[in-house]
N, C-alpha and C. Protein backbone atom coordinates (compact mmCIF):
# COMPACT_ATOMS: atom_id res chain seq x y z
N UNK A 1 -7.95 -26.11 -4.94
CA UNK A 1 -8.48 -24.81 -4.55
C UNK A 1 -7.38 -23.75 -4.63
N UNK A 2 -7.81 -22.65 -5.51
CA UNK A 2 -6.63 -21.64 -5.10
C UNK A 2 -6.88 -20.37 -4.05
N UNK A 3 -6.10 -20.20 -3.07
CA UNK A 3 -5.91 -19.04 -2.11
C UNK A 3 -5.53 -17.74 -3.27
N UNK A 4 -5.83 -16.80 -1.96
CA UNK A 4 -5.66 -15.71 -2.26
C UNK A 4 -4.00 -15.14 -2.02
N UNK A 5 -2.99 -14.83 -2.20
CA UNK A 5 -1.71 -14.71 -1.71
C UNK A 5 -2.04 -12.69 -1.50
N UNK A 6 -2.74 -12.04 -1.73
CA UNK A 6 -3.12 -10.27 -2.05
C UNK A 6 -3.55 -10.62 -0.74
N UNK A 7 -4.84 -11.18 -0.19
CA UNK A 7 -5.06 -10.70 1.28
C UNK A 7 -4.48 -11.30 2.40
N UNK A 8 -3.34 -12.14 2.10
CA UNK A 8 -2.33 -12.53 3.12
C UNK A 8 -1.40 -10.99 3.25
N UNK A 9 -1.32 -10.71 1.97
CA UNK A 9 -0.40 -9.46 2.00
C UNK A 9 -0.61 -8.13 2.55
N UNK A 10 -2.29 -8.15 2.91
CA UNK A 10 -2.96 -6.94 2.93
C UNK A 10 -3.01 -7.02 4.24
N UNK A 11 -3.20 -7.88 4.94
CA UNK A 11 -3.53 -8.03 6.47
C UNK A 11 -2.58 -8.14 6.76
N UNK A 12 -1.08 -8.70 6.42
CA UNK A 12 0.07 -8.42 7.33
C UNK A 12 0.35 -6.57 7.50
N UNK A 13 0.55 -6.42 6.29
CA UNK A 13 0.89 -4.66 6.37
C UNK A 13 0.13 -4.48 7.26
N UNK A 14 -1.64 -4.43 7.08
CA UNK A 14 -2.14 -3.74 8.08
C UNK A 14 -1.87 -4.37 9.65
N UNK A 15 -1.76 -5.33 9.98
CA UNK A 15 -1.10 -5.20 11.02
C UNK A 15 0.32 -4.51 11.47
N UNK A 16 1.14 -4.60 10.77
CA UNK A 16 2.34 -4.21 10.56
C UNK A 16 2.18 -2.40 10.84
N UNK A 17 1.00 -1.72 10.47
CA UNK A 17 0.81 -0.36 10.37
C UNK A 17 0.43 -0.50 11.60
N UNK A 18 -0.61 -0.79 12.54
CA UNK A 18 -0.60 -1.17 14.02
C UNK A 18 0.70 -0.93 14.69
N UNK A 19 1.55 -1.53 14.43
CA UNK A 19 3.06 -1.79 15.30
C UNK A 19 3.04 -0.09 15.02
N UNK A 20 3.53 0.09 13.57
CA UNK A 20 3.98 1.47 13.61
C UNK A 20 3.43 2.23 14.09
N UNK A 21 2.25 2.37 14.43
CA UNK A 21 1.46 3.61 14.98
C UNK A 21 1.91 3.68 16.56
N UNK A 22 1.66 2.16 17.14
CA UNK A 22 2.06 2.35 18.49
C UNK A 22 3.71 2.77 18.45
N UNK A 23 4.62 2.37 17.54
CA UNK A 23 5.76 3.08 17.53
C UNK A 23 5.98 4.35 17.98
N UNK A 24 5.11 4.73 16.81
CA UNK A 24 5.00 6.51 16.74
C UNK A 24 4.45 6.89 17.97
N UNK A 25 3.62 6.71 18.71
CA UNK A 25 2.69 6.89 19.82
C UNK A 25 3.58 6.98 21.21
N UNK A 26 4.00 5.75 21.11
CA UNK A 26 5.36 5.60 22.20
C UNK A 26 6.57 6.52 22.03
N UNK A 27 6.94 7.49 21.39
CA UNK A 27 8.07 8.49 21.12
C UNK A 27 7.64 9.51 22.21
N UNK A 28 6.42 9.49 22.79
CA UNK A 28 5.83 10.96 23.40
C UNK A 28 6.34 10.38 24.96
N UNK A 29 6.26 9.19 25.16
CA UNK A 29 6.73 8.45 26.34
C UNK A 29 8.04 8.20 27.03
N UNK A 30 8.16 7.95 28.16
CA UNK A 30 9.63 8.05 29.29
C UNK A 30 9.89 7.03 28.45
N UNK A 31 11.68 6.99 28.37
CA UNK A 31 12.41 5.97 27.78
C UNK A 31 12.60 4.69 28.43
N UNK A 32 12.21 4.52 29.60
CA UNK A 32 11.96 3.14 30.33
C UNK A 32 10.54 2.48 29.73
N UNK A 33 9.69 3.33 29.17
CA UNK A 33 8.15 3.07 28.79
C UNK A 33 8.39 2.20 27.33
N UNK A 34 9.35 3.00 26.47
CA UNK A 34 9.26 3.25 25.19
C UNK A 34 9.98 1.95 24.74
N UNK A 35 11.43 1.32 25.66
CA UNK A 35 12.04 0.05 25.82
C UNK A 35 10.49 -0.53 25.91
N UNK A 36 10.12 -0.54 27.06
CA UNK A 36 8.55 -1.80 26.97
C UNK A 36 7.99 -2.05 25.60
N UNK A 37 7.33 -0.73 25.37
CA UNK A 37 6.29 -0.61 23.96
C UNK A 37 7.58 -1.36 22.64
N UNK A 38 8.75 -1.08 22.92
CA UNK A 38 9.59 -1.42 21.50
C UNK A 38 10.02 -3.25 21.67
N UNK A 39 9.93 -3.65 22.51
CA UNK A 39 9.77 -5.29 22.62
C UNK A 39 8.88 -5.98 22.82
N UNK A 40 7.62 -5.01 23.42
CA UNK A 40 6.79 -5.96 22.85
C UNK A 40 6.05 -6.11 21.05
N UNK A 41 6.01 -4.68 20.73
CA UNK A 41 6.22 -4.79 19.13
C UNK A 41 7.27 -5.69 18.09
N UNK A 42 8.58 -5.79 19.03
CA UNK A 42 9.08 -6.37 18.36
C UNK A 42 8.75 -8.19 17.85
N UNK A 43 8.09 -8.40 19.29
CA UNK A 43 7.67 -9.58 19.68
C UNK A 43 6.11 -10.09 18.22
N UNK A 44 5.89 -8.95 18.54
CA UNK A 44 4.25 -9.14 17.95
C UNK A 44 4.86 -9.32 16.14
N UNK A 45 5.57 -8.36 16.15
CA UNK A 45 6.07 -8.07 14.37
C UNK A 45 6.96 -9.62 13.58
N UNK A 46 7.72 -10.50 14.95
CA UNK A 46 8.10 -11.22 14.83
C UNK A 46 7.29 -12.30 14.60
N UNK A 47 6.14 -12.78 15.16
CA UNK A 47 5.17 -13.23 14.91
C UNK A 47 4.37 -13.02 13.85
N UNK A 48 4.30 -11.92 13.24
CA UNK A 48 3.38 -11.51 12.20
C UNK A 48 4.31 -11.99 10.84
N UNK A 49 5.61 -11.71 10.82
CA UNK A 49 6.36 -12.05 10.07
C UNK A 49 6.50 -14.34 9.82
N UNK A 50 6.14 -14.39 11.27
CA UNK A 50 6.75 -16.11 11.12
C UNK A 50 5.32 -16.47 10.57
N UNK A 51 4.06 -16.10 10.82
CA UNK A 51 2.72 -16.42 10.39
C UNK A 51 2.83 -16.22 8.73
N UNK A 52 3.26 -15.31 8.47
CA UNK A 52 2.82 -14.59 6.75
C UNK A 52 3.99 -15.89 5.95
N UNK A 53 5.23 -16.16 6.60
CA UNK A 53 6.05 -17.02 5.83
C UNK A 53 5.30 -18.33 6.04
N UNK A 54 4.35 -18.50 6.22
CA UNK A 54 3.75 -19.92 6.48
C UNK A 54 2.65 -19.91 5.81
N UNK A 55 1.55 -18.79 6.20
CA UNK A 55 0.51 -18.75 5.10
C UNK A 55 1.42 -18.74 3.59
N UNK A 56 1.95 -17.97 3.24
CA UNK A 56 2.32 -17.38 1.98
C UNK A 56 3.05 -18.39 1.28
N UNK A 57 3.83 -19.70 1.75
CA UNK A 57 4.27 -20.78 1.45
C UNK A 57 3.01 -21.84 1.23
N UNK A 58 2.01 -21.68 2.19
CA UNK A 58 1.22 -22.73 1.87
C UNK A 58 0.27 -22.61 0.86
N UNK A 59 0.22 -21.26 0.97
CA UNK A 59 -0.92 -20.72 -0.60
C UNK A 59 -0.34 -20.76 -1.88
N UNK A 60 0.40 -20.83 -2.07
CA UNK A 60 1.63 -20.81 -3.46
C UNK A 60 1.84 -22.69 -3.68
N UNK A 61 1.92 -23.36 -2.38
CA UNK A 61 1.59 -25.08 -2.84
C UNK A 61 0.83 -25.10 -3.57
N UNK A 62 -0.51 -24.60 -3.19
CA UNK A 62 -1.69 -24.71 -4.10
C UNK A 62 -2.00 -24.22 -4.97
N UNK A 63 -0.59 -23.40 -6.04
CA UNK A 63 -0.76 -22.99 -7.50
C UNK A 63 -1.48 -21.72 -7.40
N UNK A 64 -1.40 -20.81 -6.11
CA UNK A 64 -1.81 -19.09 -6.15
C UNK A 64 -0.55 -18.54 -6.59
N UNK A 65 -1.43 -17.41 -7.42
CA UNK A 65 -0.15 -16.88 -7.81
C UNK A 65 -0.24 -15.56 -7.24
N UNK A 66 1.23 -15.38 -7.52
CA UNK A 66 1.88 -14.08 -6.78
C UNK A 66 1.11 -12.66 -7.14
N UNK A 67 1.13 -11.68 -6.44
CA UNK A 67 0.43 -10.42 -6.46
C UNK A 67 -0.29 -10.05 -8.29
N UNK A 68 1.47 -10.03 -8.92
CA UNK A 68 1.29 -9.69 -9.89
C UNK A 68 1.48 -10.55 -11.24
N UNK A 69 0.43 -11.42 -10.92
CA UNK A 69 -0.08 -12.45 -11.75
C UNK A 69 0.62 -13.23 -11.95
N UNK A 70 2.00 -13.92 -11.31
CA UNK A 70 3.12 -14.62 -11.96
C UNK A 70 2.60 -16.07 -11.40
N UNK A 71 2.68 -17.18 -11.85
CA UNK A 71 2.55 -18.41 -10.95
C UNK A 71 3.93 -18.86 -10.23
N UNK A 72 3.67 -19.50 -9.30
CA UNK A 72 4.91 -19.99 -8.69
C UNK A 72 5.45 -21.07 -9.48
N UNK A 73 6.93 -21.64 -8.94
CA UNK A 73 7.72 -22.76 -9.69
C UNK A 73 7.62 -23.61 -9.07
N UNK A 74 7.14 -24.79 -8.65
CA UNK A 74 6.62 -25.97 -7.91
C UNK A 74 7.02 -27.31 -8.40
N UNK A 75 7.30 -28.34 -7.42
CA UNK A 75 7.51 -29.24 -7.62
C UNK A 75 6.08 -30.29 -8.16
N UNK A 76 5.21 -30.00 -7.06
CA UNK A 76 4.10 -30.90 -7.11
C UNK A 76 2.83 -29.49 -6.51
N UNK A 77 1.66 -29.63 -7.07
CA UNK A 77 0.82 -28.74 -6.89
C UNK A 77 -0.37 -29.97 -5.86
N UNK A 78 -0.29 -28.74 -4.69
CA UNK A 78 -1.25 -29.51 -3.53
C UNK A 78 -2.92 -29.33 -3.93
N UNK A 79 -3.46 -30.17 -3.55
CA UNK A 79 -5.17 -29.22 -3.46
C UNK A 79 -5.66 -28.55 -2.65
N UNK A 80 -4.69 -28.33 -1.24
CA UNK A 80 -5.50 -27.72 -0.44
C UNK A 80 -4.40 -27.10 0.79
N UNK A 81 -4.90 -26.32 1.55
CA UNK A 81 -3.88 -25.94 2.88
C UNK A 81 -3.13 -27.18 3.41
N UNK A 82 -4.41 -27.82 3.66
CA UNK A 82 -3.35 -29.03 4.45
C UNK A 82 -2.95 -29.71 3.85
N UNK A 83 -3.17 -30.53 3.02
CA UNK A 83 -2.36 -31.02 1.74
C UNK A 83 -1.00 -30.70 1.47
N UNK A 84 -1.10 -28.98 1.60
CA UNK A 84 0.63 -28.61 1.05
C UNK A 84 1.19 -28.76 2.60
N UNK A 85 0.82 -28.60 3.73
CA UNK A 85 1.08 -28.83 5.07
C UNK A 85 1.86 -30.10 4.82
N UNK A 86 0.82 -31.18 4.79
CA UNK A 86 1.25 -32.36 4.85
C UNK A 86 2.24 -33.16 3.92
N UNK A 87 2.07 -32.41 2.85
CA UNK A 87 3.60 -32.76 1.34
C UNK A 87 4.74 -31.93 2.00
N UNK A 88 4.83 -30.86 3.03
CA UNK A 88 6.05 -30.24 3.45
C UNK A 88 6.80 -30.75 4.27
N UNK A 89 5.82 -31.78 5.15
CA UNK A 89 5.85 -32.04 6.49
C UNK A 89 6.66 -33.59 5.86
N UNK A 90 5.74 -34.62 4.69
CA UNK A 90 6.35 -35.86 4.47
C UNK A 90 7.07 -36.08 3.04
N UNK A 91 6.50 -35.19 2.09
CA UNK A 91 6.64 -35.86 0.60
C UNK A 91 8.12 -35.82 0.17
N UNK A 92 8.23 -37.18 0.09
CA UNK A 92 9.70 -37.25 -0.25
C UNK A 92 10.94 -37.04 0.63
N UNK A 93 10.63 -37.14 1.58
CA UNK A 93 11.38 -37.52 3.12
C UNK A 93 11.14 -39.20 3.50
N UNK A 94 12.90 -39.21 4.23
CA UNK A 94 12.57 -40.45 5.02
C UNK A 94 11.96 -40.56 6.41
N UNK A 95 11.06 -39.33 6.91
CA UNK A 95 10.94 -39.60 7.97
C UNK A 95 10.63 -38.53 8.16
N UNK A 96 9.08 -37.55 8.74
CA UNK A 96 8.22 -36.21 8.44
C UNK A 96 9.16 -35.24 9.61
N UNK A 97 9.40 -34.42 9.05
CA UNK A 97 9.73 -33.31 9.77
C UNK A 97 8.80 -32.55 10.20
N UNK A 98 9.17 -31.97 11.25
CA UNK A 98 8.70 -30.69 12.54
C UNK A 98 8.71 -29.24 11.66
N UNK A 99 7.66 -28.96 11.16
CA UNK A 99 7.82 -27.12 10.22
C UNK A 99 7.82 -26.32 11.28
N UNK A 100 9.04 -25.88 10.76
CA UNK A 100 8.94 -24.25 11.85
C UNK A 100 9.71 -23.10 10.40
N UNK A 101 8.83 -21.81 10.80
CA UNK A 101 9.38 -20.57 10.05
C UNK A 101 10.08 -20.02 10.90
N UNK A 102 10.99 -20.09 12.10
CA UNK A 102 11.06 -18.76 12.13
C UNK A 102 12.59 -18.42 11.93
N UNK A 103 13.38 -19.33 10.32
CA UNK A 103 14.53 -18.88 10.12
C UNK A 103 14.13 -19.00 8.69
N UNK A 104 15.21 -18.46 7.73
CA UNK A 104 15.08 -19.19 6.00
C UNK A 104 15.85 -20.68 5.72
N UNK A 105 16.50 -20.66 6.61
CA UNK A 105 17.10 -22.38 6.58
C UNK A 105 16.13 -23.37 6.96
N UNK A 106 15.00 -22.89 7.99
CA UNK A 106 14.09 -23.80 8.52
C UNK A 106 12.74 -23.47 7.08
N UNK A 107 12.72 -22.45 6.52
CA UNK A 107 11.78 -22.28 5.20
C UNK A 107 12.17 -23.05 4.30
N UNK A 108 13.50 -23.37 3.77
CA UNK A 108 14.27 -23.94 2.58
C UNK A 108 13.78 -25.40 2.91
N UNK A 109 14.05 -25.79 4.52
CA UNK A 109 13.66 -27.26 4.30
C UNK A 109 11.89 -27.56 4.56
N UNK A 110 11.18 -26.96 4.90
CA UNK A 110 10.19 -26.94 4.59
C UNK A 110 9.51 -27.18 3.51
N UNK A 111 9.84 -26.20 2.56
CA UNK A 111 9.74 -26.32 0.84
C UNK A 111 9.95 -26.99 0.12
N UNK A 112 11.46 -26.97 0.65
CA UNK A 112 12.12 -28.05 -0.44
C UNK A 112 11.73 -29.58 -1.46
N UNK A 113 10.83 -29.73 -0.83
CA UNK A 113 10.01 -31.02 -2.13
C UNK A 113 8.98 -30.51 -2.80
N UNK A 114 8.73 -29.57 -2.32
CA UNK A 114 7.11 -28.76 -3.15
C UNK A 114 7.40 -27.65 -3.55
N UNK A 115 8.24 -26.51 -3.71
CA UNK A 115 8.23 -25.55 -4.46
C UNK A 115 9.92 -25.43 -4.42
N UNK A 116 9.69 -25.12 -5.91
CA UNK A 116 11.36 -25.31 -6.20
C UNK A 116 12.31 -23.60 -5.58
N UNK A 117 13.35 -23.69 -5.19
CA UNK A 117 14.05 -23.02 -4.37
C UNK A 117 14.37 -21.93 -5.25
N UNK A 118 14.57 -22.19 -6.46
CA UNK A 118 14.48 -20.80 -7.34
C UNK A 118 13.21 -19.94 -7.88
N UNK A 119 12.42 -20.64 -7.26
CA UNK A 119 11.18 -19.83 -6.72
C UNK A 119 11.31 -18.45 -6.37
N UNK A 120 11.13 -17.50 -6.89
CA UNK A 120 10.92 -15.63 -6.40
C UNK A 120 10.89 -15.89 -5.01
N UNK A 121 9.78 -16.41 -4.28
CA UNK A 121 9.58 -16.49 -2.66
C UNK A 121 10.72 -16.94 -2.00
N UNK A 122 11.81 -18.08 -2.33
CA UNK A 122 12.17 -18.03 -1.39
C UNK A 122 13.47 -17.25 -1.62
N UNK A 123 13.72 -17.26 -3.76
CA UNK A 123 14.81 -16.38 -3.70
C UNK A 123 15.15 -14.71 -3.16
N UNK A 124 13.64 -14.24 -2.98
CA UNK A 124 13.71 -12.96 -2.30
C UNK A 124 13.70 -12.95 -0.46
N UNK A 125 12.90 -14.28 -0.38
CA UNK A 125 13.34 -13.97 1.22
C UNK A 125 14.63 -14.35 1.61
N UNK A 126 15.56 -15.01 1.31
CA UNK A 126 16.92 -15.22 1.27
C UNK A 126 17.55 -14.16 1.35
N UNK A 127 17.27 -13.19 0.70
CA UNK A 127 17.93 -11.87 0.70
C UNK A 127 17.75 -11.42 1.66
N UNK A 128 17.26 -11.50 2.36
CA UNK A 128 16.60 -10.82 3.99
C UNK A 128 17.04 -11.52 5.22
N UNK A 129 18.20 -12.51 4.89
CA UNK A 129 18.25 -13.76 5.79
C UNK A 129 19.02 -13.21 7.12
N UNK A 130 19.81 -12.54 6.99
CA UNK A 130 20.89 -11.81 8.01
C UNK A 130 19.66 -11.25 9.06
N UNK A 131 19.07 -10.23 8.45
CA UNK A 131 18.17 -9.39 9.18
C UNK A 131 16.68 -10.69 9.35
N UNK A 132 16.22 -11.34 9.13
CA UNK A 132 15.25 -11.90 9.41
C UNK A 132 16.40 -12.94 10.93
N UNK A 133 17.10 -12.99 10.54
CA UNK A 133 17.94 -14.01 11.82
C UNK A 133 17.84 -13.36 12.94
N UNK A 134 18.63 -11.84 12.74
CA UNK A 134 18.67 -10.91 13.85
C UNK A 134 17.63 -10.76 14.60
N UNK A 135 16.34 -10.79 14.08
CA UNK A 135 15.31 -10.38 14.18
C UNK A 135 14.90 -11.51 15.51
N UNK A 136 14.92 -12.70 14.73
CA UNK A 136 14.87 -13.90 15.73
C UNK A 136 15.25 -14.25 17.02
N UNK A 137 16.68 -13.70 16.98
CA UNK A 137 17.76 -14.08 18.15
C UNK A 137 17.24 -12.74 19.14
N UNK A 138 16.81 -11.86 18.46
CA UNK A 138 16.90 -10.51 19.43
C UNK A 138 14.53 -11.29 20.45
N UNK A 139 14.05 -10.98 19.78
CA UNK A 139 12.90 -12.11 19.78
C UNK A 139 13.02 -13.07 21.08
N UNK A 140 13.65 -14.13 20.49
CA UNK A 140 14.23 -15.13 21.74
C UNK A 140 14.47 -14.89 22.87
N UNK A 141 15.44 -13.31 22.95
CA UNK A 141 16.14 -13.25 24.20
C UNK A 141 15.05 -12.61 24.83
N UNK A 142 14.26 -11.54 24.16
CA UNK A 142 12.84 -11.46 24.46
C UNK A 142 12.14 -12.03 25.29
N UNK A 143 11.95 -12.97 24.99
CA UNK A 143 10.90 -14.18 25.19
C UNK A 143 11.21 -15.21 26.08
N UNK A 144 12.80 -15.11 26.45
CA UNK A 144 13.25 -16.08 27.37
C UNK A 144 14.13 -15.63 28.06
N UNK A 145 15.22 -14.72 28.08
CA UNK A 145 16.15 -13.84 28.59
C UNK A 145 16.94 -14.52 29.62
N UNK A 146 17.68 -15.81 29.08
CA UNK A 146 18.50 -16.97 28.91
C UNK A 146 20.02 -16.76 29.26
N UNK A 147 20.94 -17.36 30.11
CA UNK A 147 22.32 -17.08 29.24
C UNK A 147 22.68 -17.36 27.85
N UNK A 148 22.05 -18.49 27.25
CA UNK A 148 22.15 -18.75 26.10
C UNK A 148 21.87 -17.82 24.82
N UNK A 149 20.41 -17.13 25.13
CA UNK A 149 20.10 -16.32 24.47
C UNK A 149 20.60 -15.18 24.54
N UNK A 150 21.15 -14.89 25.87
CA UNK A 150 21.99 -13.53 26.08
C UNK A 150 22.93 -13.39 25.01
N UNK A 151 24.16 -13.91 25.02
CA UNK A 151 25.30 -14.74 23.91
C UNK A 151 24.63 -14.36 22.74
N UNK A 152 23.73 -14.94 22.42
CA UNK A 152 23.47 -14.58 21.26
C UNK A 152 22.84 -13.30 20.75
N UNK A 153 22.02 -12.69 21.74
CA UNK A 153 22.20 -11.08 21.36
C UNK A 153 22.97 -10.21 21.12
N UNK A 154 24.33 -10.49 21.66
CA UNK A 154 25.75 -9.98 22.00
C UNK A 154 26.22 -10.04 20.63
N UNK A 155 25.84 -10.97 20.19
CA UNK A 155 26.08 -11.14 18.88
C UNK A 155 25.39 -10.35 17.69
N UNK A 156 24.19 -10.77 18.00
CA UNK A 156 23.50 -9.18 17.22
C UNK A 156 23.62 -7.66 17.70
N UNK A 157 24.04 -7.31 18.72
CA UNK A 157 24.83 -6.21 19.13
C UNK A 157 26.12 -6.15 18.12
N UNK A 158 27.00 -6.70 18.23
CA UNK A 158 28.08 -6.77 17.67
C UNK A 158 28.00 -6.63 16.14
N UNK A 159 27.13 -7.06 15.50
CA UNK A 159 27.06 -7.03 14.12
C UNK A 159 26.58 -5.57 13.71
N UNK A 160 25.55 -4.98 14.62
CA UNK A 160 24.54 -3.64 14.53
C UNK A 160 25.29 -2.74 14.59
N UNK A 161 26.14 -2.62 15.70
CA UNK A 161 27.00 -1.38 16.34
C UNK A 161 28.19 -1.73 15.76
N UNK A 162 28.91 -3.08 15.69
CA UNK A 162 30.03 -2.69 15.30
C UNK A 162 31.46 -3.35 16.33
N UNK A 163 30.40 -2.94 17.52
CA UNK A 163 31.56 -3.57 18.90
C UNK A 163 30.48 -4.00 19.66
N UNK A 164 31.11 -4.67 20.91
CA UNK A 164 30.10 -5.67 21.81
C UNK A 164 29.88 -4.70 22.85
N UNK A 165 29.30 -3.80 22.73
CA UNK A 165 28.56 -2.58 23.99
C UNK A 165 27.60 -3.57 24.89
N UNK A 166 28.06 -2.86 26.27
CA UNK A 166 27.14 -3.62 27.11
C UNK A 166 26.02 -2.54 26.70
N UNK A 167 24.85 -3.67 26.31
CA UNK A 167 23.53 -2.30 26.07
C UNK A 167 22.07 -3.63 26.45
N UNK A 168 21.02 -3.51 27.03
CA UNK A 168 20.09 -4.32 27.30
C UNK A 168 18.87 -3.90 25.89
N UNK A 169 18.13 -4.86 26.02
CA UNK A 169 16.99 -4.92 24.27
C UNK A 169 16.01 -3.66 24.17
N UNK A 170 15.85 -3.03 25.41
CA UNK A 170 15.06 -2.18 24.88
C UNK A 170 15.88 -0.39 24.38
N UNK A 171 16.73 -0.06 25.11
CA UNK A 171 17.65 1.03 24.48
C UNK A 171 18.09 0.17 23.06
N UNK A 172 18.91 -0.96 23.05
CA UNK A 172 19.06 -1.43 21.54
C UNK A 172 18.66 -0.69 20.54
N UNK A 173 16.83 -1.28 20.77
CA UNK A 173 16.06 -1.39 19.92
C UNK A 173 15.55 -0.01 19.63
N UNK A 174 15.96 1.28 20.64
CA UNK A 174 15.13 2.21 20.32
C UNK A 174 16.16 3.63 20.31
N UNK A 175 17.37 2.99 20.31
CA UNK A 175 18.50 4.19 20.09
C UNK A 175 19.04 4.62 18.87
N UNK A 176 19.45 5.81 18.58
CA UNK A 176 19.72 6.31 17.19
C UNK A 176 20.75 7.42 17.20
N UNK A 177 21.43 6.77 18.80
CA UNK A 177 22.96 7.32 18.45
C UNK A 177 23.89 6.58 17.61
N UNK A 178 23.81 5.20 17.51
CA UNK A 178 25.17 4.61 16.38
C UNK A 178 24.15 4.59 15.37
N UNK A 179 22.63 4.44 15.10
CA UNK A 179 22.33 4.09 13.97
C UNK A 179 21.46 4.88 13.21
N UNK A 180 21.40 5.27 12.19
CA UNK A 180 20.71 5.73 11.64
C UNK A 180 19.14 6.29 11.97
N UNK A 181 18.37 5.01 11.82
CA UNK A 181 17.02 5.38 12.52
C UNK A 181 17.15 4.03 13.78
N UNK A 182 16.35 3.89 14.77
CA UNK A 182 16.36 2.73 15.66
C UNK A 182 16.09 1.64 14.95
N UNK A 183 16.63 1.08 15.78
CA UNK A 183 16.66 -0.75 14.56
C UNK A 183 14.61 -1.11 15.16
N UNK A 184 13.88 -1.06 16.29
CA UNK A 184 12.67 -1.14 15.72
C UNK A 184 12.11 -0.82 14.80
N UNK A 185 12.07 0.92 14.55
CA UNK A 185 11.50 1.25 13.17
C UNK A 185 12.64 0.67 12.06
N UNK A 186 13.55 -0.01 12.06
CA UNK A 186 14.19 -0.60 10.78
C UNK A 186 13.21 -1.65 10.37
N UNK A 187 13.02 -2.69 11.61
CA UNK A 187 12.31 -4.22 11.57
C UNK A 187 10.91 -3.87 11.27
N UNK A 188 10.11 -2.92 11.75
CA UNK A 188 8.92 -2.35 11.31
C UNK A 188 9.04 -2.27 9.65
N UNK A 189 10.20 -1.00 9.40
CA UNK A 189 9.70 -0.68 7.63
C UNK A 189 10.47 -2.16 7.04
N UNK A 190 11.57 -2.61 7.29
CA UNK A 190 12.09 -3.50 6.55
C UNK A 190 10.78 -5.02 6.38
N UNK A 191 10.09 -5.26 7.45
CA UNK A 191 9.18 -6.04 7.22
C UNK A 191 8.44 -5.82 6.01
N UNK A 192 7.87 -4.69 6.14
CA UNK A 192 7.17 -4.53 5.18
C UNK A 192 7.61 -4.41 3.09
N UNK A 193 9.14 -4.10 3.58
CA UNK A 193 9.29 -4.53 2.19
C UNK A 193 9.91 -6.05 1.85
N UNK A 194 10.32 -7.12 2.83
CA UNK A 194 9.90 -8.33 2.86
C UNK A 194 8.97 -8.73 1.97
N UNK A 195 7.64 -8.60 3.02
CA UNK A 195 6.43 -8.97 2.26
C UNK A 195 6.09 -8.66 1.00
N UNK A 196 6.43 -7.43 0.36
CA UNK A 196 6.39 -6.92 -0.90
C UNK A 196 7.31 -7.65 -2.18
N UNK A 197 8.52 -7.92 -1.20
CA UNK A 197 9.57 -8.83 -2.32
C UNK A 197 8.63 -10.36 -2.47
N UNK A 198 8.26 -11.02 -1.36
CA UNK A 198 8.13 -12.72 -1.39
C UNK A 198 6.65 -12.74 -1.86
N UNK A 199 5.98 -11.88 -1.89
CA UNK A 199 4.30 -11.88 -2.20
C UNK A 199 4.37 -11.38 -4.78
């Protein structure tokens, strides 16, 4: 059976345009508000992003081709969703691995027996690997707000700004004194040309 890989692509953006609107929406709001609205978007965008690298890997097992008519480079062509699920999960392993997207090191081994690595998909999401990481670790601390995870924000602080500023995730995410535009609306537009490179 072949999937569609165009309306995986179409429904992420449009969700992705969601985030941005509430972006935009939240600018009119107190900056204690606007921290809220910018982590939990970040949260949601992070998700939308780990979903699309999973559909968009599993539809390309099954010999869909990319937007603009190209076929993928594959090891073995699945017949079906779960099929390529289940060749990711065992084929050619000693022993089935646990799939998770939400890094490109955890995508590479995913793939790796069913679609060959010089594949467009994963050679363009590779390019994104720094910022798809950041994306993660900042996410995490999100989601769990850890010493562990702390540490590791500090770290994506440090890479963003430059120096290790004491600064908490929601000013981070929504300040545009060291950076250009706020790193939310970065992860907002940069998502979207993600999806445009790996689709």
């Amino acid at each position: 059976m072949i999937y569609n890989i165009e309306s995986t692509y179409n429904r992420c953006i449009r969700e992705i345009s969601i985030l941005d609107k509430y972006y935009s929406d939240s600018l009119t709001l107190e900056s204690k508000f606007q921290y809220l609205v910018a982590e939990v978007i970040l949260l949601r965008l992070f998700s939308i992003m780990e979903n699309a690298f999973e559909e968009i890997a599993l539809k390309l097992a099954c010999g869909s081709r990319y937007r603009n008519g190209a076929l993928p480079n594959l090891y073995i062509t699945c017949n079906n969703i779960s099929d390529a699920n289940n060749k990711m999960i065992s084929h050619n392993r000693r022993k089935p691995i646990k799939l998770r997207w939400t890094n490109v090191n955890s995508v590479n081994n995913n793939i790796n027996n069913v679609l060959l690595l010089k594949d467009r998909f994963f050679n363009n999401l590779r390019n994104f690997s720094n910022d798809i990481e950041d994306m993660r670790l900042i996410r995490h601390h999100i989601a769990h707000r850890r010493n562990d995870t702390r540490n590791k924000f500090k770290g994506v602080i440090s890479r963003r700004l430059g120096s290790s500023l004491k600064i908490s995730i929601g000013p981070f995410l929504t300040s545009n004194k060291r950076l250009t535009i706020p790193l939310i609306k970065f992860f907002i537009d940069l998502s979207k040309i993600i999806l445009n490179d790996i689709t």
